[in-house]
C-alpha atoms as a PDB file:
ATOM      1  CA  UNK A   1     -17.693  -7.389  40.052  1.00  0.00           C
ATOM      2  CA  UNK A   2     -15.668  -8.760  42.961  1.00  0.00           C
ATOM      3  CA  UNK A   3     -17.241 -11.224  45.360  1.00  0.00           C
ATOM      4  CA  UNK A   4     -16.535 -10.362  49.532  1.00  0.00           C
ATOM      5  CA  UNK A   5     -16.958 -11.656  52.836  1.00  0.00           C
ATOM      6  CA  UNK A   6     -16.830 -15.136  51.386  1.00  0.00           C
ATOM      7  CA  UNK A   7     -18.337 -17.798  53.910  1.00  0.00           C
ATOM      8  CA  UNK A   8     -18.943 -21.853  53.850  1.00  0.00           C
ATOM      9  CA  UNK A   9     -21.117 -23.856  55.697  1.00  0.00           C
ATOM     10  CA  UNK A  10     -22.152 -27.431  56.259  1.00  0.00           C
ATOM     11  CA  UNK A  11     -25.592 -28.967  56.720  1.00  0.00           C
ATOM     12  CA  UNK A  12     -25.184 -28.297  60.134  1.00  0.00           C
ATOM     13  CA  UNK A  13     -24.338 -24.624  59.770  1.00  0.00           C
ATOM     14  CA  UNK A  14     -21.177 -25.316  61.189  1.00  0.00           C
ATOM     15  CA  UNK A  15     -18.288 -22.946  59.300  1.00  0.00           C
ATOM     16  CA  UNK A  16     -15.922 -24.684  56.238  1.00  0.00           C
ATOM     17  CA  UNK A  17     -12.101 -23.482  56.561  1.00  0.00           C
ATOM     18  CA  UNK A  18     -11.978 -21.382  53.384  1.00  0.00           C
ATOM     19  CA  UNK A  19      -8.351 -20.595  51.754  1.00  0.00           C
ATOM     20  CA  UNK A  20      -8.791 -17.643  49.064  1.00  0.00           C
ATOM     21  CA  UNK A  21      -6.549 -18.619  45.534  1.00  0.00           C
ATOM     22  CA  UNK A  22      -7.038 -15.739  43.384  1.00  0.00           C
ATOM     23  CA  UNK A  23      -9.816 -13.171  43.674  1.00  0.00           C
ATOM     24  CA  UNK A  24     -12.568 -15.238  42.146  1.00  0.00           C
ATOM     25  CA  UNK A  25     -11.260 -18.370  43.470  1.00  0.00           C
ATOM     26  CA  UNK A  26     -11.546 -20.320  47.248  1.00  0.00           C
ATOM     27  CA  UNK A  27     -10.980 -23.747  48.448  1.00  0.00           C
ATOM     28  CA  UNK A  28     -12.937 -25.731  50.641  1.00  0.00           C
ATOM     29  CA  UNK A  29     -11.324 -28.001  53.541  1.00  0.00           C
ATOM     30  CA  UNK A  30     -14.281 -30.212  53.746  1.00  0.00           C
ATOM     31  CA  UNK A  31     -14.205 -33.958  53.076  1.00  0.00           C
ATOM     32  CA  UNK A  32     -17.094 -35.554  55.178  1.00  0.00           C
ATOM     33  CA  UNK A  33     -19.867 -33.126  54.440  1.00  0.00           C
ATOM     34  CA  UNK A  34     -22.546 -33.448  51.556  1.00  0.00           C
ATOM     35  CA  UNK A  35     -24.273 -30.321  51.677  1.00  0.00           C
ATOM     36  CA  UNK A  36     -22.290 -27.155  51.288  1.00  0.00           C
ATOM     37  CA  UNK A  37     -24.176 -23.401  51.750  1.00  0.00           C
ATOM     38  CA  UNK A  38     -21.741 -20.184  50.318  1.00  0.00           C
ATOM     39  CA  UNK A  39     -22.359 -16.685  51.295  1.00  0.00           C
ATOM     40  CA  UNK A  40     -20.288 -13.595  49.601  1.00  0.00           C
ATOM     41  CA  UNK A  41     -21.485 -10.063  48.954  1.00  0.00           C
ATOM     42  CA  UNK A  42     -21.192  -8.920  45.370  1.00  0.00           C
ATOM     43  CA  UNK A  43     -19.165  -5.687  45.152  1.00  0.00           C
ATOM     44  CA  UNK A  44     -19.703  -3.615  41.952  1.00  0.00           C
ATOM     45  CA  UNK A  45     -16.825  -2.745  39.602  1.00  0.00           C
ATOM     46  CA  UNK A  46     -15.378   0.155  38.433  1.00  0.00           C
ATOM     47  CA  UNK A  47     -18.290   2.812  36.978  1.00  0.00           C
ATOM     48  CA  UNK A  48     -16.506   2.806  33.509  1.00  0.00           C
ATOM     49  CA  UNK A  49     -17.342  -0.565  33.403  1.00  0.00           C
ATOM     50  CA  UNK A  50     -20.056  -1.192  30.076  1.00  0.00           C
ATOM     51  CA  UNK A  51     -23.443  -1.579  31.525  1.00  0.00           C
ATOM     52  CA  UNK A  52     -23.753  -4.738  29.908  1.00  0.00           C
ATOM     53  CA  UNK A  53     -21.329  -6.148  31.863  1.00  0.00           C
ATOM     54  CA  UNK A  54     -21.968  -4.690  35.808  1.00  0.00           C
ATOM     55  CA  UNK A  55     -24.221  -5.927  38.071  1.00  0.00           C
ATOM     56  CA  UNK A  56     -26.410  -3.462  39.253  1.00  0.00           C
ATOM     57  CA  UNK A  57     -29.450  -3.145  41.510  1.00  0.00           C
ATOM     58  CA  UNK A  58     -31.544  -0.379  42.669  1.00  0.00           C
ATOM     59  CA  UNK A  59     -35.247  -0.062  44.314  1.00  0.00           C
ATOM     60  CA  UNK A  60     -37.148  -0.836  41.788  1.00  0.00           C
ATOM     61  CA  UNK A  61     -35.005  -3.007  39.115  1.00  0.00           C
ATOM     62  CA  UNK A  62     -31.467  -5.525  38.849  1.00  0.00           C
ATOM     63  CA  UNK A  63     -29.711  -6.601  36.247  1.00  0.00           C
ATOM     64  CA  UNK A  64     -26.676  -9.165  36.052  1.00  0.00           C
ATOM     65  CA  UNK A  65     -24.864 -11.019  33.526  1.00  0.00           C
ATOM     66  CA  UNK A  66     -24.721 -14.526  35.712  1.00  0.00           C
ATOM     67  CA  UNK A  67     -21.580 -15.509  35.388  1.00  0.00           C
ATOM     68  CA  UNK A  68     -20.583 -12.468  37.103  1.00  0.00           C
ATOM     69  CA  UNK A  69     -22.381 -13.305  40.079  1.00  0.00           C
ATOM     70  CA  UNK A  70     -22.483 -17.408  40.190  1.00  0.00           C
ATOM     71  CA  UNK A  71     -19.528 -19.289  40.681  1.00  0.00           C
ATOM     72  CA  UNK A  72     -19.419 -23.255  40.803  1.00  0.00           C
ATOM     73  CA  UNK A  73     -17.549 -25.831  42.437  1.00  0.00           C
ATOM     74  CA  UNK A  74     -14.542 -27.326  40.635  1.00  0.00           C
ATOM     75  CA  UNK A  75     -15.117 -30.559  38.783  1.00  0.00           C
ATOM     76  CA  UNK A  76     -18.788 -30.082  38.624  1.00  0.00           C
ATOM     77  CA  UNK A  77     -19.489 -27.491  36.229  1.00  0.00           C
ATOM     78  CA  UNK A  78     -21.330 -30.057  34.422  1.00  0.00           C
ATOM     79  CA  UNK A  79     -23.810 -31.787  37.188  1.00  0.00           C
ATOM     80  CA  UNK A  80     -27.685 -29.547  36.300  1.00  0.00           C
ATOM     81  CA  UNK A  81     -28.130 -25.838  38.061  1.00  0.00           C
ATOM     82  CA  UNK A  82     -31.101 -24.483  39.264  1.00  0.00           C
ATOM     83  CA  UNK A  83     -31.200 -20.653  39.811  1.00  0.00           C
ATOM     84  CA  UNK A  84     -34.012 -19.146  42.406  1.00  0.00           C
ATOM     85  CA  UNK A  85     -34.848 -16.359  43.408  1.00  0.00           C
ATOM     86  CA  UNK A  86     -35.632 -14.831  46.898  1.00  0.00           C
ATOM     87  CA  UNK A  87     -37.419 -11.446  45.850  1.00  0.00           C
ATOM     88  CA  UNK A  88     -38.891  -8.905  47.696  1.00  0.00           C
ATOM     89  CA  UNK A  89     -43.029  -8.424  47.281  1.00  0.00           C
ATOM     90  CA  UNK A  90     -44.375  -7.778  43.650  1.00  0.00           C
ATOM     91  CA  UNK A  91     -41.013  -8.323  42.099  1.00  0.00           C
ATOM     92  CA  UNK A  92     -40.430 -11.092  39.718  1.00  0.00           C
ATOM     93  CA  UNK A  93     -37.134 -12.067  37.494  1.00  0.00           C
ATOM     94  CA  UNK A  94     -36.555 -12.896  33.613  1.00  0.00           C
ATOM     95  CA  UNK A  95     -33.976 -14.994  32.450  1.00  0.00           C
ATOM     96  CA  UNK A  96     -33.703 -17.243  29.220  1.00  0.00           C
ATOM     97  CA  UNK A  97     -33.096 -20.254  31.210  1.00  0.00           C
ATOM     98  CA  UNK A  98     -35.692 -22.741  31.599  1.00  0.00           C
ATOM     99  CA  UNK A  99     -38.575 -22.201  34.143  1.00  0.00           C
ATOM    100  CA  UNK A 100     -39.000 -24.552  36.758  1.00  0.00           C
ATOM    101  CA  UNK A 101     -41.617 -23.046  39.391  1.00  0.00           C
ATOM    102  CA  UNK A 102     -42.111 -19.424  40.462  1.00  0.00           C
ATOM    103  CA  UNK A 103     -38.828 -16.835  40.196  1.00  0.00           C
ATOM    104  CA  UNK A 104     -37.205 -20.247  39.624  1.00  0.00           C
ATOM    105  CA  UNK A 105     -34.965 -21.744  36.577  1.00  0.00           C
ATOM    106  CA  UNK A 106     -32.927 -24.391  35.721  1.00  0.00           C
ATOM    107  CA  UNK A 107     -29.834 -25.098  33.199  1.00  0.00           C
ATOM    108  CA  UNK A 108     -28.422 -28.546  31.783  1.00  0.00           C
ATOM    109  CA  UNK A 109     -24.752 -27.016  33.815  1.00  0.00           C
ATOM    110  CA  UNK A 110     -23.168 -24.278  34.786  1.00  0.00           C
ATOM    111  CA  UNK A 111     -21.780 -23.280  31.355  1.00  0.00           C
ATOM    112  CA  UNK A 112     -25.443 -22.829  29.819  1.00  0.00           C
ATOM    113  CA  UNK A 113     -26.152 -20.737  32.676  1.00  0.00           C
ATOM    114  CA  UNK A 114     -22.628 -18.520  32.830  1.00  0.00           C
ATOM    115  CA  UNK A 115     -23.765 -15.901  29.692  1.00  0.00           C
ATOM    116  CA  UNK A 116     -27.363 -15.639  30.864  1.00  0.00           C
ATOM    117  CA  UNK A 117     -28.972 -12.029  31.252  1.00  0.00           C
ATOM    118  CA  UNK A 118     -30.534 -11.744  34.643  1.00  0.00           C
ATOM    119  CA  UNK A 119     -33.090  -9.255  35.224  1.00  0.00           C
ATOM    120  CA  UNK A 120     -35.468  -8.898  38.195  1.00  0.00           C
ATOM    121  CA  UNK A 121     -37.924  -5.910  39.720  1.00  0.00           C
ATOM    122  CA  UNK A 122     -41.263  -4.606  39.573  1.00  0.00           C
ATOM    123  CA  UNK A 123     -41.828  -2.031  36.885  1.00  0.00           C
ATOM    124  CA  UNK A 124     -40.065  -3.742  33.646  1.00  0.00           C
ATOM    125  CA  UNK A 125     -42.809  -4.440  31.032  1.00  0.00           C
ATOM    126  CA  UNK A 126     -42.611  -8.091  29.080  1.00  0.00           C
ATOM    127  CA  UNK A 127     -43.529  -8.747  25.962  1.00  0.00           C
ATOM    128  CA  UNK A 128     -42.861 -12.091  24.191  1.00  0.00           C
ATOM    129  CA  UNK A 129     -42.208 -13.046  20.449  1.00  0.00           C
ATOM    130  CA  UNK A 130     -42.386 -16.320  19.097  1.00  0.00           C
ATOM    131  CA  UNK A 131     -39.790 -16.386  15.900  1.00  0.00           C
ATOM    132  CA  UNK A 132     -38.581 -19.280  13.834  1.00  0.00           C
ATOM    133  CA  UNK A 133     -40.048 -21.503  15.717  1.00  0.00           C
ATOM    134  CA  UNK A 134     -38.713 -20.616  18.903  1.00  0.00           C
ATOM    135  CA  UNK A 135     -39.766 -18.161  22.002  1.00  0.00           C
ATOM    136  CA  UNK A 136     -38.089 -15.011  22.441  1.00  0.00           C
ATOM    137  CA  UNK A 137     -38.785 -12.958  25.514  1.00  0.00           C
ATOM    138  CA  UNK A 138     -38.503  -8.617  25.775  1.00  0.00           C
ATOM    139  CA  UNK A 139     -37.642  -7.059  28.835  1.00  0.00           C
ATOM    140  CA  UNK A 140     -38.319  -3.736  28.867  1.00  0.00           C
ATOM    141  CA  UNK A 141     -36.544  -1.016  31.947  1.00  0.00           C
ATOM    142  CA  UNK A 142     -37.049   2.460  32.634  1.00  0.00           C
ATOM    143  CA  UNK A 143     -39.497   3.318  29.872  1.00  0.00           C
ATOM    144  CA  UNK A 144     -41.812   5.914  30.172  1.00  0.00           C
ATOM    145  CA  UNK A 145     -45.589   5.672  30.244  1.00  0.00           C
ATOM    146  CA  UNK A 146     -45.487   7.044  26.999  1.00  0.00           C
ATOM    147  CA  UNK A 147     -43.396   4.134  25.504  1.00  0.00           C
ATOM    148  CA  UNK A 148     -44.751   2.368  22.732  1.00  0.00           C
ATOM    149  CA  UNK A 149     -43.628  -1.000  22.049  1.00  0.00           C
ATOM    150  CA  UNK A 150     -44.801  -1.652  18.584  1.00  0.00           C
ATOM    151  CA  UNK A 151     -41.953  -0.398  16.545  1.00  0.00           C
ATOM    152  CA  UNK A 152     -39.049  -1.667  18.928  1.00  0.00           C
ATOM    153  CA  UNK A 153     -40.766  -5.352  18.301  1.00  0.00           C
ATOM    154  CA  UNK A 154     -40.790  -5.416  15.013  1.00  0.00           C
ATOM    155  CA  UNK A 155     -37.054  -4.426  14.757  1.00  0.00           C
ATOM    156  CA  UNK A 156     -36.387  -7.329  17.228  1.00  0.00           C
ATOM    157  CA  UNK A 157     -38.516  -9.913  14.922  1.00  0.00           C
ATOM    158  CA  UNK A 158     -36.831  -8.208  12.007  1.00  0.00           C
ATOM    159  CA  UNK A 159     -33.130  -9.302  13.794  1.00  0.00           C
ATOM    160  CA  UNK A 160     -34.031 -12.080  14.672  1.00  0.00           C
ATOM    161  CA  UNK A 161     -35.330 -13.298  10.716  1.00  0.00           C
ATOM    162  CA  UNK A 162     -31.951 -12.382   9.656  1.00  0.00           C
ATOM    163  CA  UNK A 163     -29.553 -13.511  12.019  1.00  0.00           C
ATOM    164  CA  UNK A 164     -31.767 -16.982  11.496  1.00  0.00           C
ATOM    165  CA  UNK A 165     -31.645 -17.132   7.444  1.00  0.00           C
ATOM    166  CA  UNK A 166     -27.928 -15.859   7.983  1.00  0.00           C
ATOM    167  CA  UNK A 167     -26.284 -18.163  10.531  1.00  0.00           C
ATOM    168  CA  UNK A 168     -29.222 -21.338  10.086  1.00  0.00           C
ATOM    169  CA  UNK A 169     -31.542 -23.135  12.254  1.00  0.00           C
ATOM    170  CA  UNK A 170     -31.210 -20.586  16.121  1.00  0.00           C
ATOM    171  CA  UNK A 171     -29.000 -22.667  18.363  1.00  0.00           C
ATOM    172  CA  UNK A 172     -30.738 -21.992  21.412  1.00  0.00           C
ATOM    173  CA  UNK A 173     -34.053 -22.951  22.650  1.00  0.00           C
ATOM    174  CA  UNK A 174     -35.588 -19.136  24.430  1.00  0.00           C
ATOM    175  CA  UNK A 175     -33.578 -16.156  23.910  1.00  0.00           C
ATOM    176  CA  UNK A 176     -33.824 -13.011  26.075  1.00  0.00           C
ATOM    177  CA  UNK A 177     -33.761  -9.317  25.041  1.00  0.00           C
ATOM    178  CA  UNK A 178     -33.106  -7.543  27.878  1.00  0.00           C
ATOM    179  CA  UNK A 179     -33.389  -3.681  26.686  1.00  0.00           C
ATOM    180  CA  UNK A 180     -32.890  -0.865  29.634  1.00  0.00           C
ATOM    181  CA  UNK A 181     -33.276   2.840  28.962  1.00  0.00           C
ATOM    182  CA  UNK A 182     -31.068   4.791  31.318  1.00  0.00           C
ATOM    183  CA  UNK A 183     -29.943   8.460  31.597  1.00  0.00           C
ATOM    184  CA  UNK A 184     -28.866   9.905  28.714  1.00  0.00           C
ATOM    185  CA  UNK A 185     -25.315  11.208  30.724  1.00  0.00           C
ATOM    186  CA  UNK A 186     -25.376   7.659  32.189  1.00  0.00           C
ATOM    187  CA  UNK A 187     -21.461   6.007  31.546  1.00  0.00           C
ATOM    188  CA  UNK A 188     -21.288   2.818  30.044  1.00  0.00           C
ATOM    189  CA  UNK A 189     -23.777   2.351  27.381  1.00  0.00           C
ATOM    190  CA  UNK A 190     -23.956  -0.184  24.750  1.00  0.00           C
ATOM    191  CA  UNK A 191     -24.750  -3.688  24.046  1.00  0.00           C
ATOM    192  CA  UNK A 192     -24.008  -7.662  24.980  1.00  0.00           C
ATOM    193  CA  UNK A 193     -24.559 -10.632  23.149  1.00  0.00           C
ATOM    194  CA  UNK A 194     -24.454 -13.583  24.838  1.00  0.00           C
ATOM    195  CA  UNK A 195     -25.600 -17.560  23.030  1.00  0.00           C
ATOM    196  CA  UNK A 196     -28.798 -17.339  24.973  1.00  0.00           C
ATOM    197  CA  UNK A 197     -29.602 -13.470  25.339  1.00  0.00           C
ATOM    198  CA  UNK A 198     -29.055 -10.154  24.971  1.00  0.00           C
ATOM    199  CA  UNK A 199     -28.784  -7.144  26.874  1.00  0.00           C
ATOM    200  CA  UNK A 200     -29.098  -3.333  25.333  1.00  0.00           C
ATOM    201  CA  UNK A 201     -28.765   0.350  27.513  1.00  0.00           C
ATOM    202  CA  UNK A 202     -29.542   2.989  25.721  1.00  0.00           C
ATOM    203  CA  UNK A 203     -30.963   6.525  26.074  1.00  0.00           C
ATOM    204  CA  UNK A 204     -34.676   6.658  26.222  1.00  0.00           C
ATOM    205  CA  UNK A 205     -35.605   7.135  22.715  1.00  0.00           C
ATOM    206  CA  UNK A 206     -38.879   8.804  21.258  1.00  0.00           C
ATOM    207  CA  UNK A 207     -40.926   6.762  18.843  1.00  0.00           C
ATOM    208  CA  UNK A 208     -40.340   8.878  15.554  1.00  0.00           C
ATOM    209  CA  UNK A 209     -36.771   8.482  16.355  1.00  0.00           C
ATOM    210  CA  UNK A 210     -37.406   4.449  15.834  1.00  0.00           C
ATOM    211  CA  UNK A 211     -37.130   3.048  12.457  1.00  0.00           C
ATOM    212  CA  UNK A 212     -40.480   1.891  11.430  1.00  0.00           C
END
């Protein structure tokens, strides 16, 4: 993804001279100024691009890995984040960060908020798993109303016990399973780990064709 139409303004929505560096990379002439708004359309990348990794929204659903989407201001990586979002009605968003209010989430800095899964929309179904002592959230996209979630959740607990007894005590504090079913032509499928979530498109699958 390639951010566009960059724009910087002060508290007094007065424009910030902007000087673009690299493609993913501005400065700011501002010295005076303690408040500092930036608005830049997200442009999607090439189709080939994994899934996984692309941004993508639609009517009913959106999906982001958010360091593809979030930037952050040089030197202050560090300093706490808090991530909201504006949604339209009957929508709601999942991330593994921590919840602070309504469609609203916050991270210790930027870098335990850069590998996140984002997801948002209206018709993903949620189930939650509490494993080895910690909470594990599963987003589910673009099943049908047939979808069962029985078998799919015990294959998650079942990674989960593993990757625990083989790596130690789980390093993170939620983790977020973020699994979207998508055409079965559809380019770009696979899978994404990330420290604090995962994300998974695959073809819709029937339940026989799930391990039980």
């Amino acid at each position: 993804s390639v951010p566009e139409n960059f724009a910087a303004r002060d508290g007094r929505g007065r424009p910030i001279p902007i000087r673009r560096l690299a493609v993913n990379a501005w400065r700011l002439y501002t010295e005076t100024t303690e408040y500092v708004s930036i608005d830049y359309k997200v442009v999607p990348g090439s189709p080939d691009e994994p899934l996984a990794t692309r941004p993508q929204v639609d009517l009913h659903s959106g999906y982001a890995v958010a360091g593809t989407i979030l930037g952050y201001l040089d030197g202050l990586a560090m300093r706490p984040v808090t991530l909201t979002f504006d949604l339209p009605p009957g929508w709601r968003a999942a991330t593994p960060l921590r919840p602070a209010g309504p469609n609203r989430f916050a991270a210790p800095s930027y870098f335990e908020l850069v590998g996140a899964p984002l997801v948002v929309g209206d018709r993903w179904r949620d189930y939650k798993l509490f494993v080895q002592g910690k909470p594990h959230q599963v987003v589910v996209q673009g099943a049908g109303a047939e979808f069962a979630p029985d078998t799919m959740l015990r294959l998650v607990n079942e990674t989960v016990e593993l990757g625990t007894g083989f790596y130690g005590r789980s390093p993170y504090e939620r983790y977020l399973f973020a699994i979207h079913f998508v055409a079965p032509d559809a380019s770009g499928m696979g899978a994404m780990g990330q420290p604090t979530g995962a994300a998974l498109f695959l073809p819709p699958l029937a339940g026989n064709r799930m391990r039980d």
